[in-house]
Protein backbone atom coordinates (compact mmCIF):
# COMPACT_ATOMS: atom_id res chain seq x y z
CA UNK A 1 -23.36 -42.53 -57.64
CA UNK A 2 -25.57 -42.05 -54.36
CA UNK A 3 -24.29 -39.30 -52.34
CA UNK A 4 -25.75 -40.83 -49.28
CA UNK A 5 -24.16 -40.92 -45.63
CA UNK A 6 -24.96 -42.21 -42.14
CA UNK A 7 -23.83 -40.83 -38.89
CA UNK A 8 -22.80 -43.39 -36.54
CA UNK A 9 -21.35 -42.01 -32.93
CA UNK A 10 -20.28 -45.28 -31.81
CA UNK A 11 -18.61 -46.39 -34.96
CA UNK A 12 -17.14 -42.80 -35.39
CA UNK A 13 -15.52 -43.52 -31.72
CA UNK A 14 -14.40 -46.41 -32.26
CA UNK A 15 -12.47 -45.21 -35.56
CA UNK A 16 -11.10 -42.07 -33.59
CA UNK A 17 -7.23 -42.21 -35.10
CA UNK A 18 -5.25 -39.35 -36.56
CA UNK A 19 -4.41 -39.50 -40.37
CA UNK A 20 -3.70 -37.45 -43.40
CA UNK A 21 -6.31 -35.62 -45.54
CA UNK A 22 -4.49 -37.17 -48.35
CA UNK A 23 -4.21 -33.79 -50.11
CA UNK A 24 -1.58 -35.11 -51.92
CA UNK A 25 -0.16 -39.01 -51.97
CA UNK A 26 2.87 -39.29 -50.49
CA UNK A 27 2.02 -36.30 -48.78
CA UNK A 28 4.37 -33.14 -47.68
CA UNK A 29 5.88 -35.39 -44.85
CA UNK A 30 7.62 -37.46 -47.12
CA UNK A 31 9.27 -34.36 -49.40
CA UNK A 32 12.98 -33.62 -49.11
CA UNK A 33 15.49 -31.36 -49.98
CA UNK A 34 17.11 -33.61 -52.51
CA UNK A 35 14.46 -32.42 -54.58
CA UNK A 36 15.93 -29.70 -56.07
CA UNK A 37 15.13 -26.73 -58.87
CA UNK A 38 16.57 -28.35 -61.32
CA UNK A 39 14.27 -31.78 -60.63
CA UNK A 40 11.12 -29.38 -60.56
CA UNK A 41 12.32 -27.66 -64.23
CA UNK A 42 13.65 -30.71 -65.62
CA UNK A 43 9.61 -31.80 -64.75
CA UNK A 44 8.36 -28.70 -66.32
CA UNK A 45 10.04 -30.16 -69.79
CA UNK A 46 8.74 -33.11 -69.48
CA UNK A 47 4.96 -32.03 -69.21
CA UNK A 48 5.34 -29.96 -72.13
CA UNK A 49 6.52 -32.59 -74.35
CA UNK A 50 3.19 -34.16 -73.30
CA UNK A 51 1.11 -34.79 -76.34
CA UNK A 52 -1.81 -33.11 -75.82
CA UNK A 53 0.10 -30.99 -73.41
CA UNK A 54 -2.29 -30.66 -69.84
CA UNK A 55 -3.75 -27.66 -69.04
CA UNK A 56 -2.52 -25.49 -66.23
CA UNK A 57 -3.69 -24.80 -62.48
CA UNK A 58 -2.37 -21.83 -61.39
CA UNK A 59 -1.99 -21.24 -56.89
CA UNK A 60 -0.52 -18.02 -55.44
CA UNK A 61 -0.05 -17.67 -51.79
CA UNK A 62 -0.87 -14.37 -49.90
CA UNK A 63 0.32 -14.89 -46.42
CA UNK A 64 -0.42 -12.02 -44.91
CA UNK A 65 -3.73 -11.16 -42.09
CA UNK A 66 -4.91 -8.11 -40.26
CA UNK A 67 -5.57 -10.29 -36.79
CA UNK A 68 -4.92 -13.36 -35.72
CA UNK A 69 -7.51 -16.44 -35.22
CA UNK A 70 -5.81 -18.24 -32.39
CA UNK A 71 -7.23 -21.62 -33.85
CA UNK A 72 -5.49 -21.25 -37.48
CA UNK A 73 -2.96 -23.79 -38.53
CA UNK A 74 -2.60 -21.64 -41.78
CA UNK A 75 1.26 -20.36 -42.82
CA UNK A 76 0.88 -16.84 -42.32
CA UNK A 77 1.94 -12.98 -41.42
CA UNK A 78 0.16 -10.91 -38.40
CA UNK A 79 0.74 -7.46 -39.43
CA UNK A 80 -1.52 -4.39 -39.64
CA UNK A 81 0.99 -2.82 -42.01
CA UNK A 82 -0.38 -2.91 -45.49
CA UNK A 83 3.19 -1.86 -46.74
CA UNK A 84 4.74 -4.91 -45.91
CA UNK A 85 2.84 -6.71 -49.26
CA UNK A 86 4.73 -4.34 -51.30
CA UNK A 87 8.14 -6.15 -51.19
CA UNK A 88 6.25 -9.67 -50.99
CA UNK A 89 4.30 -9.17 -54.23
CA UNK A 90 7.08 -7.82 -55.99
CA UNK A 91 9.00 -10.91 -55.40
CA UNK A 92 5.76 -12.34 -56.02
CA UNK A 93 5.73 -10.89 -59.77
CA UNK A 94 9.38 -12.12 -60.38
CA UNK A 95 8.87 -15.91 -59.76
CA UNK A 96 5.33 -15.66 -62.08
CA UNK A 97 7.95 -14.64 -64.29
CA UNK A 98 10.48 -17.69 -63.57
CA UNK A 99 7.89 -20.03 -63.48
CA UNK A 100 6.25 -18.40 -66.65
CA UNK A 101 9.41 -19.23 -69.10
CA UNK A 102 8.90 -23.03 -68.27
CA UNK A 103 5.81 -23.68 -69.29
CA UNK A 104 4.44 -23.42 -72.97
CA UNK A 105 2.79 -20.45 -73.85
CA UNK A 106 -0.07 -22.11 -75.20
CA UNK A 107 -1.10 -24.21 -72.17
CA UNK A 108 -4.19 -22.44 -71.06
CA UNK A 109 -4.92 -21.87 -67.16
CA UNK A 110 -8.23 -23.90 -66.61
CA UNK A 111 -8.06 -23.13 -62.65
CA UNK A 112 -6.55 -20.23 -60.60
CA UNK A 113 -7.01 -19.93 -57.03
CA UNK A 114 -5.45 -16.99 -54.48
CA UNK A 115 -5.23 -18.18 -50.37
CA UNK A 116 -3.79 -17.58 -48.25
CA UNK A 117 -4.11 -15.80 -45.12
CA UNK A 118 -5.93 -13.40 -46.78
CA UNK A 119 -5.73 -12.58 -50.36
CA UNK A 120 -8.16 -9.56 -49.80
CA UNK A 121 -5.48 -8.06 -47.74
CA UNK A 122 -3.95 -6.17 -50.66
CA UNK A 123 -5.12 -3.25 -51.81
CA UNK A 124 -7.46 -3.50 -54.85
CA UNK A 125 -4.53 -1.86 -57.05
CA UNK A 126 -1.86 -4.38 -56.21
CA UNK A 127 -5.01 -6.99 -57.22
CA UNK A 128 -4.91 -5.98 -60.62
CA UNK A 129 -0.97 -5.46 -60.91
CA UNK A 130 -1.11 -9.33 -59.90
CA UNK A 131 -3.47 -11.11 -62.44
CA UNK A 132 -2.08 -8.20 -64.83
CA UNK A 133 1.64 -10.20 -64.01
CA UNK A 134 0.57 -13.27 -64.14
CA UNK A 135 -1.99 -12.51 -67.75
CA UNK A 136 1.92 -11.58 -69.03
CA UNK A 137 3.80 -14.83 -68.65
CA UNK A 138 0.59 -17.54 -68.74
CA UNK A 139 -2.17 -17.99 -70.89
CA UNK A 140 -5.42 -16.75 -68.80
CA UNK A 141 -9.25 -17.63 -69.98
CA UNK A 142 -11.20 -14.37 -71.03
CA UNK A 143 -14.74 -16.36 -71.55
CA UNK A 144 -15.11 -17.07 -68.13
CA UNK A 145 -14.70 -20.37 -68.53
CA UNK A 146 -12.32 -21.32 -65.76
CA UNK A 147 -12.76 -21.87 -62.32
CA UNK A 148 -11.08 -19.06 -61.04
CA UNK A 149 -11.05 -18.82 -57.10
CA UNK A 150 -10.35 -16.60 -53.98
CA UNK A 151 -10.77 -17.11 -50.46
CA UNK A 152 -12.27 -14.04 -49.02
CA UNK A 153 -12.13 -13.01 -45.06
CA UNK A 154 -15.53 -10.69 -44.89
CA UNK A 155 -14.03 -8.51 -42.68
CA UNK A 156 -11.73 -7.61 -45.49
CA UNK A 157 -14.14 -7.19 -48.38
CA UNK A 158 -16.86 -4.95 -49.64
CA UNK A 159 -19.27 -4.65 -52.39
CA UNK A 160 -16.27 -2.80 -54.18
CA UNK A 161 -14.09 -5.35 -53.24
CA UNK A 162 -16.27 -8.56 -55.12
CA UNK A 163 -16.70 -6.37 -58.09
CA UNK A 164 -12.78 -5.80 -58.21
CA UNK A 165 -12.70 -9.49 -57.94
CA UNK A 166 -15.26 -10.12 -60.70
CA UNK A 167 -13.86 -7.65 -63.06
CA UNK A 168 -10.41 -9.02 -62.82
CA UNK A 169 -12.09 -12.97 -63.57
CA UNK A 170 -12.20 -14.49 -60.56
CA UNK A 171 -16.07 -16.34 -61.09
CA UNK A 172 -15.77 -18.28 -57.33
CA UNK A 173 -15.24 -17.40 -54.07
CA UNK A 174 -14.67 -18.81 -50.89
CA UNK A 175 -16.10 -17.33 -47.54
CA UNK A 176 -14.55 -17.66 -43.88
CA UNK A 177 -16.56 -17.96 -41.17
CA UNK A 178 -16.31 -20.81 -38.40
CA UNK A 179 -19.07 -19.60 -36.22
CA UNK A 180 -21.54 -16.79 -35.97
CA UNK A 181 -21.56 -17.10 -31.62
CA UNK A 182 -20.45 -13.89 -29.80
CA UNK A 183 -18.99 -15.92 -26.97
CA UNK A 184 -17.17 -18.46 -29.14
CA UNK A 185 -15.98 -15.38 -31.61
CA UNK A 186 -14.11 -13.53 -29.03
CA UNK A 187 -12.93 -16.55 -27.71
CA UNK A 188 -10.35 -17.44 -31.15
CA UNK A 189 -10.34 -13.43 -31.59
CA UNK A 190 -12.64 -13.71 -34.79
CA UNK A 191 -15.09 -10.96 -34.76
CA UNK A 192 -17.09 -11.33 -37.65
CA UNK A 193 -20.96 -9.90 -37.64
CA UNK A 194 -23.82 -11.56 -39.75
CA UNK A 195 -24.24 -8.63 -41.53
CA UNK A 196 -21.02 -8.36 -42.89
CA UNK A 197 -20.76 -12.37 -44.38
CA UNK A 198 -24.11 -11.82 -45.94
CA UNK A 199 -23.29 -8.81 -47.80
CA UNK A 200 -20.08 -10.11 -49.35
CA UNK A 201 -22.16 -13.20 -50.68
CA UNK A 202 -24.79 -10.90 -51.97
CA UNK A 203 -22.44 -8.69 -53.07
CA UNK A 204 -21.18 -12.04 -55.15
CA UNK A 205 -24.50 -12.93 -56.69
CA UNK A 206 -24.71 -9.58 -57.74
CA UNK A 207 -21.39 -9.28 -59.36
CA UNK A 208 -22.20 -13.04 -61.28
CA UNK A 209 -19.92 -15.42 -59.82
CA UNK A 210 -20.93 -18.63 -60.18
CA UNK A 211 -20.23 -20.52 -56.89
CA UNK A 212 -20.33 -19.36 -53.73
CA UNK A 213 -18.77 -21.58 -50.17
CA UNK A 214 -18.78 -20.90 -46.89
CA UNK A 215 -16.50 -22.51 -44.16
CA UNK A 216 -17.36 -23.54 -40.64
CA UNK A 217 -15.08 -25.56 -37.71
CA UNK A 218 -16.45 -27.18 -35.30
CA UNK A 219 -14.92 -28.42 -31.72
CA UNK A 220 -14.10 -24.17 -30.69
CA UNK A 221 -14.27 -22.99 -27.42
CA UNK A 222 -17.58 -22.94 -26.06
CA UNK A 223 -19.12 -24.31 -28.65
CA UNK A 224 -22.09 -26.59 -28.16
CA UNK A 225 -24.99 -28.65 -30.18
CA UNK A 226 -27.66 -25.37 -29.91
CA UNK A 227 -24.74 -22.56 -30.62
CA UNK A 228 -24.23 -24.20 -33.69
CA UNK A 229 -27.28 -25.04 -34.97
CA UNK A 230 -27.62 -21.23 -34.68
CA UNK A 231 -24.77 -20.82 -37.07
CA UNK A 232 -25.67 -23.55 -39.33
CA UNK A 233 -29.36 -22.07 -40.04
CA UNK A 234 -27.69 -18.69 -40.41
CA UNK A 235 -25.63 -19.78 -43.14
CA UNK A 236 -28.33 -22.01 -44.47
CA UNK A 237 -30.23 -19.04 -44.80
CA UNK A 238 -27.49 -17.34 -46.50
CA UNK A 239 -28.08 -20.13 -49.85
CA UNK A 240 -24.28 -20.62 -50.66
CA UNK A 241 -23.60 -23.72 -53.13
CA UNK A 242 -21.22 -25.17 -51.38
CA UNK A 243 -19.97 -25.34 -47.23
CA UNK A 244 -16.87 -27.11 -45.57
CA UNK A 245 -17.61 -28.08 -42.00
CA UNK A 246 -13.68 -28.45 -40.62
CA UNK A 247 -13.34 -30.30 -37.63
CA UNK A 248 -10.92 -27.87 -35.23
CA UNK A 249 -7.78 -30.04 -34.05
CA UNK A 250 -6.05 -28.65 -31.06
CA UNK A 251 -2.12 -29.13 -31.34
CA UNK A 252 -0.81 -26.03 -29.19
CA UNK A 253 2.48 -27.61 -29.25
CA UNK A 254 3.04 -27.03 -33.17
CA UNK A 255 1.14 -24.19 -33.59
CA UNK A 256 1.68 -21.43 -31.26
CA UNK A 257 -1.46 -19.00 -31.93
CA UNK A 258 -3.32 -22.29 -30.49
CA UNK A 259 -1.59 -22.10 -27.05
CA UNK A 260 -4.53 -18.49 -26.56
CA UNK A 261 -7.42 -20.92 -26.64
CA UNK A 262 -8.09 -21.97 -23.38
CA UNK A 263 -8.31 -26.06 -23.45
CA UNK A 264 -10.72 -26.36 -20.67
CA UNK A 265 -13.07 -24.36 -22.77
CA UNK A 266 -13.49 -26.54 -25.58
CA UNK A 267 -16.54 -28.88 -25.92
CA UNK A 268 -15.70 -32.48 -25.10
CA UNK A 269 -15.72 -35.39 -27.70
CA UNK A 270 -19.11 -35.83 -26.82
CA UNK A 271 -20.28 -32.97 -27.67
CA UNK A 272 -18.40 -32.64 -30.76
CA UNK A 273 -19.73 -35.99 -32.08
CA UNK A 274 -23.33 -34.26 -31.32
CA UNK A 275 -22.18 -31.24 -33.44
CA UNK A 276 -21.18 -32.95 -36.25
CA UNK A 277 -24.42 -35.44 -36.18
CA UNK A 278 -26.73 -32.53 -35.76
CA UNK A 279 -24.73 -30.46 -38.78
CA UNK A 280 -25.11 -34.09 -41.21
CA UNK A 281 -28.83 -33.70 -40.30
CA UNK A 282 -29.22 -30.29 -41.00
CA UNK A 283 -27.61 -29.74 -43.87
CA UNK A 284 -29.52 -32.80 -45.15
CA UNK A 285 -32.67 -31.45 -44.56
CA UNK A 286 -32.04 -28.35 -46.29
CA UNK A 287 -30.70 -30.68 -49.65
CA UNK A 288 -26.61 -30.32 -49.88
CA UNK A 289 -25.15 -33.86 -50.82
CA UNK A 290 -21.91 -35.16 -48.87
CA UNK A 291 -18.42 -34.89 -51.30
CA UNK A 292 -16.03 -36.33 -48.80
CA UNK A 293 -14.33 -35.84 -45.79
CA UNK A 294 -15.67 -32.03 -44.67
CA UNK A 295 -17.28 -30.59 -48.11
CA UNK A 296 -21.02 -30.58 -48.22
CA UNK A 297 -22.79 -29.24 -51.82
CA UNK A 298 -26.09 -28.40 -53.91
CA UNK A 299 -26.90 -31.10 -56.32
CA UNK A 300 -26.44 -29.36 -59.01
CA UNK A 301 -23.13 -27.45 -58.03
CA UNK A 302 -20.24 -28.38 -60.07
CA UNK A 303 -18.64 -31.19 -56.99
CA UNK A 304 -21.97 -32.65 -57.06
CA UNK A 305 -22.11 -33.42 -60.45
CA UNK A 306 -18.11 -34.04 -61.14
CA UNK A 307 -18.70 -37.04 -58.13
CA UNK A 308 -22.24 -38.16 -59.92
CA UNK A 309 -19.93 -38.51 -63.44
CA UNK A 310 -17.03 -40.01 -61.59
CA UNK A 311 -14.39 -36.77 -62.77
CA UNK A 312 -13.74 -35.64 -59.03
CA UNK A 313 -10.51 -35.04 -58.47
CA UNK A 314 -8.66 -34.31 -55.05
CA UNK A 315 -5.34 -31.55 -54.60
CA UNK A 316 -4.12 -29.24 -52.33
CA UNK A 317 -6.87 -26.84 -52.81
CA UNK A 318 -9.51 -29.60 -51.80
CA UNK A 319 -11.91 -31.22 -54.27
CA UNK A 320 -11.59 -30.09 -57.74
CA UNK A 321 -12.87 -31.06 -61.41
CA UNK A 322 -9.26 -30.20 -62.77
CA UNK A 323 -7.67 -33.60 -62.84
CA UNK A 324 -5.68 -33.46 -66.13
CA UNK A 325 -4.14 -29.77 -64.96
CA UNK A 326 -0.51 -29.75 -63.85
CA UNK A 327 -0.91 -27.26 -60.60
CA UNK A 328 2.17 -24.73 -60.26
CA UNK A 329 2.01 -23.24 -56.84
CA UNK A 330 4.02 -19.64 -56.15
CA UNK A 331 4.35 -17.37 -53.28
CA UNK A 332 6.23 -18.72 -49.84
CA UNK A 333 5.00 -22.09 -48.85
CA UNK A 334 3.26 -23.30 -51.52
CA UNK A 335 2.63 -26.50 -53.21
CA UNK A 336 3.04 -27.44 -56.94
CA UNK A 337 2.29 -30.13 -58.62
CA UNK A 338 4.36 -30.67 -61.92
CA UNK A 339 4.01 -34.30 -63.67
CA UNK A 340 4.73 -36.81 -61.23
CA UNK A 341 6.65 -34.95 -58.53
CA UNK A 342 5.22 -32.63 -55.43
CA UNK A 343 7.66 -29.53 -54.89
CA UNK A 344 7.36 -27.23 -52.20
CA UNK A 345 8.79 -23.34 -52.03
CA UNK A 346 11.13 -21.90 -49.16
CA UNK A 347 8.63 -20.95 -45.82
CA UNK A 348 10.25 -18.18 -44.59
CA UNK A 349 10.37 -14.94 -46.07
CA UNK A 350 13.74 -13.41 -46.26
CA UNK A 351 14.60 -16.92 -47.56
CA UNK A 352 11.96 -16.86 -50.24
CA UNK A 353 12.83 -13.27 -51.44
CA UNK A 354 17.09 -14.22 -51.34
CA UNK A 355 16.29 -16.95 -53.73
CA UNK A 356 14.18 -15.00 -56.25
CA UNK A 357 17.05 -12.55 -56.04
CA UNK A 358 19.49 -14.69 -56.93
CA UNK A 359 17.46 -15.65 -59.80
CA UNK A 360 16.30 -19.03 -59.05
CA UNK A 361 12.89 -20.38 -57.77
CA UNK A 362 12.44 -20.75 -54.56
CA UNK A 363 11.73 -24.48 -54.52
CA UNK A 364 13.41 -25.80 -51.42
CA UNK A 365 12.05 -29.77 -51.20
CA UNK A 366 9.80 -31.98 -53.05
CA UNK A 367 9.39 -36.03 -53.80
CA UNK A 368 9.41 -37.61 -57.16
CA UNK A 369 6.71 -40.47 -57.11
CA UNK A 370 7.18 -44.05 -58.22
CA UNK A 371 5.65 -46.15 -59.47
CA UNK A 372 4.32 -47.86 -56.42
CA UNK A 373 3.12 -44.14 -55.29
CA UNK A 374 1.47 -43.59 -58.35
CA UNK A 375 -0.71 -46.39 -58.16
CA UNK A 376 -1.23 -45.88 -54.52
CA UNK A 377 -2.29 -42.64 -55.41
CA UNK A 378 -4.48 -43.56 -58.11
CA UNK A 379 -6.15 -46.37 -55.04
CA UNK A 380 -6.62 -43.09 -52.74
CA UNK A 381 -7.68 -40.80 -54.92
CA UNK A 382 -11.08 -42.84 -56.41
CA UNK A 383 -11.71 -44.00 -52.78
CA UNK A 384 -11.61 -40.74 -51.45
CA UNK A 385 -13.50 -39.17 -54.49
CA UNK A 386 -15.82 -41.76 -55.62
CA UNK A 387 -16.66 -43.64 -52.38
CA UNK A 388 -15.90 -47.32 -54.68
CA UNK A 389 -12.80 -48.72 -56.36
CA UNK A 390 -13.11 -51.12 -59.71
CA UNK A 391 -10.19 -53.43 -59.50
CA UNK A 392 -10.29 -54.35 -62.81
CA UNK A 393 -9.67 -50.61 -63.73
CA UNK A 394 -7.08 -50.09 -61.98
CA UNK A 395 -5.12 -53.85 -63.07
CA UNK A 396 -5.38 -51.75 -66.75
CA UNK A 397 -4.15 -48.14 -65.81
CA UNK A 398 -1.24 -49.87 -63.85
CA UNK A 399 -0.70 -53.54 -64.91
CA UNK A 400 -0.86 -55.27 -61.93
CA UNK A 401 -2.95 -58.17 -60.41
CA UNK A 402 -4.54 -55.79 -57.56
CA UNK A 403 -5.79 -58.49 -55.00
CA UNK A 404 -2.58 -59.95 -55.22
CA UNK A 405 -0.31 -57.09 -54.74
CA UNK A 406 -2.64 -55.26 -52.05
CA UNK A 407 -3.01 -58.75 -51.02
CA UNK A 408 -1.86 -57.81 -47.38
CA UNK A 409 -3.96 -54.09 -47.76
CA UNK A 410 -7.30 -56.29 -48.18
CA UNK A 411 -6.69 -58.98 -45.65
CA UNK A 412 -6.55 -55.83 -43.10
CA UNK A 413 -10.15 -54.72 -44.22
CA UNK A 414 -11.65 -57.70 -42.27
CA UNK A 415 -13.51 -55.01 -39.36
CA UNK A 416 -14.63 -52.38 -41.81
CA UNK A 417 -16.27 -55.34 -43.63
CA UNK A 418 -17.79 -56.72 -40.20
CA UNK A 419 -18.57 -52.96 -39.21
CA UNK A 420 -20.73 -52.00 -42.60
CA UNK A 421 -18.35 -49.53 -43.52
CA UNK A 422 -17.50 -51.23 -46.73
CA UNK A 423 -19.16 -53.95 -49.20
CA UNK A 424 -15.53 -55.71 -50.40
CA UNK A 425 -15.87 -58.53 -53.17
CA UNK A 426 -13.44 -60.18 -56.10
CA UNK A 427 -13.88 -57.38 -57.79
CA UNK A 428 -14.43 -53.82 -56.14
CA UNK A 429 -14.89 -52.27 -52.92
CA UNK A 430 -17.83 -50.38 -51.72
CA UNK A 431 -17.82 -47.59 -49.40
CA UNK A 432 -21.25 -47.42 -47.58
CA UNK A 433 -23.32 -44.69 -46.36
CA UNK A 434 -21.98 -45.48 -42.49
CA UNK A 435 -18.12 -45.80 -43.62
CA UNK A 436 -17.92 -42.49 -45.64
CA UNK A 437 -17.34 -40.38 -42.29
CA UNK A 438 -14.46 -42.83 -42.03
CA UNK A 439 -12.63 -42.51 -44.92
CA UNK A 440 -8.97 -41.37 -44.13
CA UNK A 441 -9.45 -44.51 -42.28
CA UNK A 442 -10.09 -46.39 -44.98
CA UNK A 443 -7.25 -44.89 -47.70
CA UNK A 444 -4.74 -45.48 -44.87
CA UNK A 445 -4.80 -49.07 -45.20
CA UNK A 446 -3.49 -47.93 -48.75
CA UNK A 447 -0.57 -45.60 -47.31
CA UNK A 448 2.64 -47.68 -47.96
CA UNK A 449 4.40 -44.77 -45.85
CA UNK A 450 2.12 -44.62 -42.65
CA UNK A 451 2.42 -48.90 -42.67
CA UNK A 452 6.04 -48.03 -42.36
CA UNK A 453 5.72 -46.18 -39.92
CA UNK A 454 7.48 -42.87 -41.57
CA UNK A 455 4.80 -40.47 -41.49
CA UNK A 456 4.10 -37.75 -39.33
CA UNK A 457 2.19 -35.97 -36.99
CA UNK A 458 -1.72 -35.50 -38.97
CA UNK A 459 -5.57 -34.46 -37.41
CA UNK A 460 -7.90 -36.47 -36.07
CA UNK A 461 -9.94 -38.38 -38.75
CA UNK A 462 -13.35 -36.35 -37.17
């Protein structure tokens, strides 16, 4: 396909809504507590009995930072005490080992990926006691064949650190940065030098992993076109494979950290627009392709080429080339994905830890998708992937006449056809170069729940 985009500041304006990244379809807002542990094993079961059985994705939350960025939205732990991950991890350990009697031994882990807060915030030993716990109860790849992934925080990583990393498999990493301005660093309480980001990536190269990504927000405090463009070269410079350029959303009211950012010190819509035109240009120029939504990669990086062959796939961890994995999430907060049902673990803590002691997992809500969902999800996912949607293929997967049952969806696309967003036809639709900024927008018209008016609270769209 033609990984091609247009920036359009009146358009984009025009579009300005608030809508889900469509992580997951339905997403978290519609999971309950009547999903239950024994829904979530009783799905285990039934993805074993799968013939040939998927592979797995394995995610494992660390939730614990040295500082605090007053614009993170992330579920975390402020704490300068390294001895409170003790406790954690050995809970930690015990559901890898709940989880691990579900699923059949021979169901190899394709994808592995630590977040967090920061995964680097445990000590190199208490690394390897963690992929040593979870090599005991799943089936991990020695050839380096996976895509195993961490997100690292630079201020909490050395040299020694990324060849830990390496030597325990990891082969990707993921790189924090937001913005390389003085003024705009100690203004979110993120002081993190040049120096320090460049070494871990070289540091990375070094040690052989194979991708490298860096993310930036935009919209800070302070924050204008030329700052910036400082960054961006910076990190241009810097040659990683892949960058996410996250557009900051200021909601001080759900997330407290937000309420030390001074309002009247971020850059105006404006300006923003300007950031995110100049940073399309840019990153252009110097040859990464658009993915979707935030992502930006080389040609040849693995998104890149998974979009080009139309295997993209979209989860909670972002874009992936893992479709066929069933993702099992552990740690406090996080997300699995088992067969056709989302399940979420207890948030808090001392709740997460009383569960594991009690000998149960700590799954605490979750939604089992129907048929309708699944379809919709199918709709959301190619859209939001692939940028086009054969109606044809999806009247096979899911037996259905499509322009008759989104018959009310399509009648709704009337302006994004009159605005050159999207080419729409008897038998596809098209996203164009100018629409692909806009398309949450676009998969919403899709999002049974948001038409009835039961979702949430999401981000702006850009």
């Amino acid at each position: 396909m033609e990984q091609t985009l247009e920036f359009d500041s009146e358009l984009i304006r025009r579009y300005d809504t608030s809508g889900p990244r469509y992580t997951s379809y339905p997403t978290a807002v519609q999971f309950t507590e009547a999903f239950t542990e024994a829904d979530f094993k009783r799905w285990a079961a039934a993805t074993n009995a799968e013939r040939p059985k998927p592979p797995l994705s394995l995610y494992f939350h660390i939730p614990f930072c040295d500082t605090v960025c007053f614009y993170c939205a992330c579920n975390k732990i402020i704490t300068k005490n390294r001895k409170h991950a003790v406790p954690y991890l050995e809970h930690l350990f015990r559901e890898i080992a709940l989880q691990g009697e579900l699923f059949d031994a021979d169901r190899p882990v394709q994808q592995l990926h630590w977040g967090g807060g920061t995964p680097t915030f445990i000590s190199h030993e208490q690394m390897r006691d963690l992929m040593r716990a979870t090599g005991e109860h799943f089936r991990l790849l020695d050839d380096d064949s996976g895509e195993y992934s961490i997100e690292i925080d630079p201020r909490e990583a050395d040299a020694e650190t990324i060849a830990v990393l390496r030597e325990l498999g990891f082969n990707r990493i993921s790189l924090g940065v937001q913005d390389f301005d003085p003024t705009v660093q100690k203004a979110v309480n993120r002081i993190q030098s040049e120096e320090e980001t460049r070494a871990v990536l070289e540091a990375a190269r070094a040690e052989g992993f194979r991708s490298t990504s860096v993310d930036l927000i935009y919209g800070l405090p302070h924050q204008s076109v030329a700052s910036f463009a400082a960054t961006l070269d910076k990190v241009i410079d810097m040659d990683p494979a892949r960058l996410s350029v996250f557009n900051y959303a200021h909601l001080p009211e759900m997330f407290k950290t937000q309420r030390q950012i001074n309002a009247g010190e971020l850059p105006s819509s404006e300006e923003k627009l300007a950031i995110l035109g100049h940073t399309i240009e840019r990153l252009g120029q110097a040859g990464y392709v658009f993915i979707g939504m935030d992502h930006f990669a080389k040609p040849d990086d693995e998104l890149a080429v998974a979009q080009r062959n139309g295997t993209l796939y979209r989860n909670f961890q972002g874009y992936s080339t893992h479709a066929e994995c069933d993702l099992v999430a552990m740690g406090a907060t996080s997300i699995s994905m088992v067969g056709d049902s989302y399940s979420q673990n207890l948030k808090d803590l001392e709740e997460y830890a009383a569960r594991i002691d009690a000998g149960h997992l700590p799954v605490f809500r979750g939604v089992e998708l129907d048929a309708d969902d699944k379809l919709r999800r199918a709709v959301i996912t190619q859209l939001i992937c692939h940028f086009e949607l054969d109606f044809a293929a999806v009247e096979r997967d899911h037996g259905i006449d499509f322009r008759d049952y989104f018959a009310a969806e399509l009648e709704g696309m009337g302006d994004f056809v009159r605005d050159g967003l999207i080419e729409l036809d008897a038998a596809a639709i098209r996203v164009l170069p100018r629409g692909r900024l806009l398309i949450r927008n676009i998969c919403m018209q899709f999002d049974r729940y948001l038409r009835e008016s039961r979702g949430g609270r999401y981000s702006k769209v850009i």
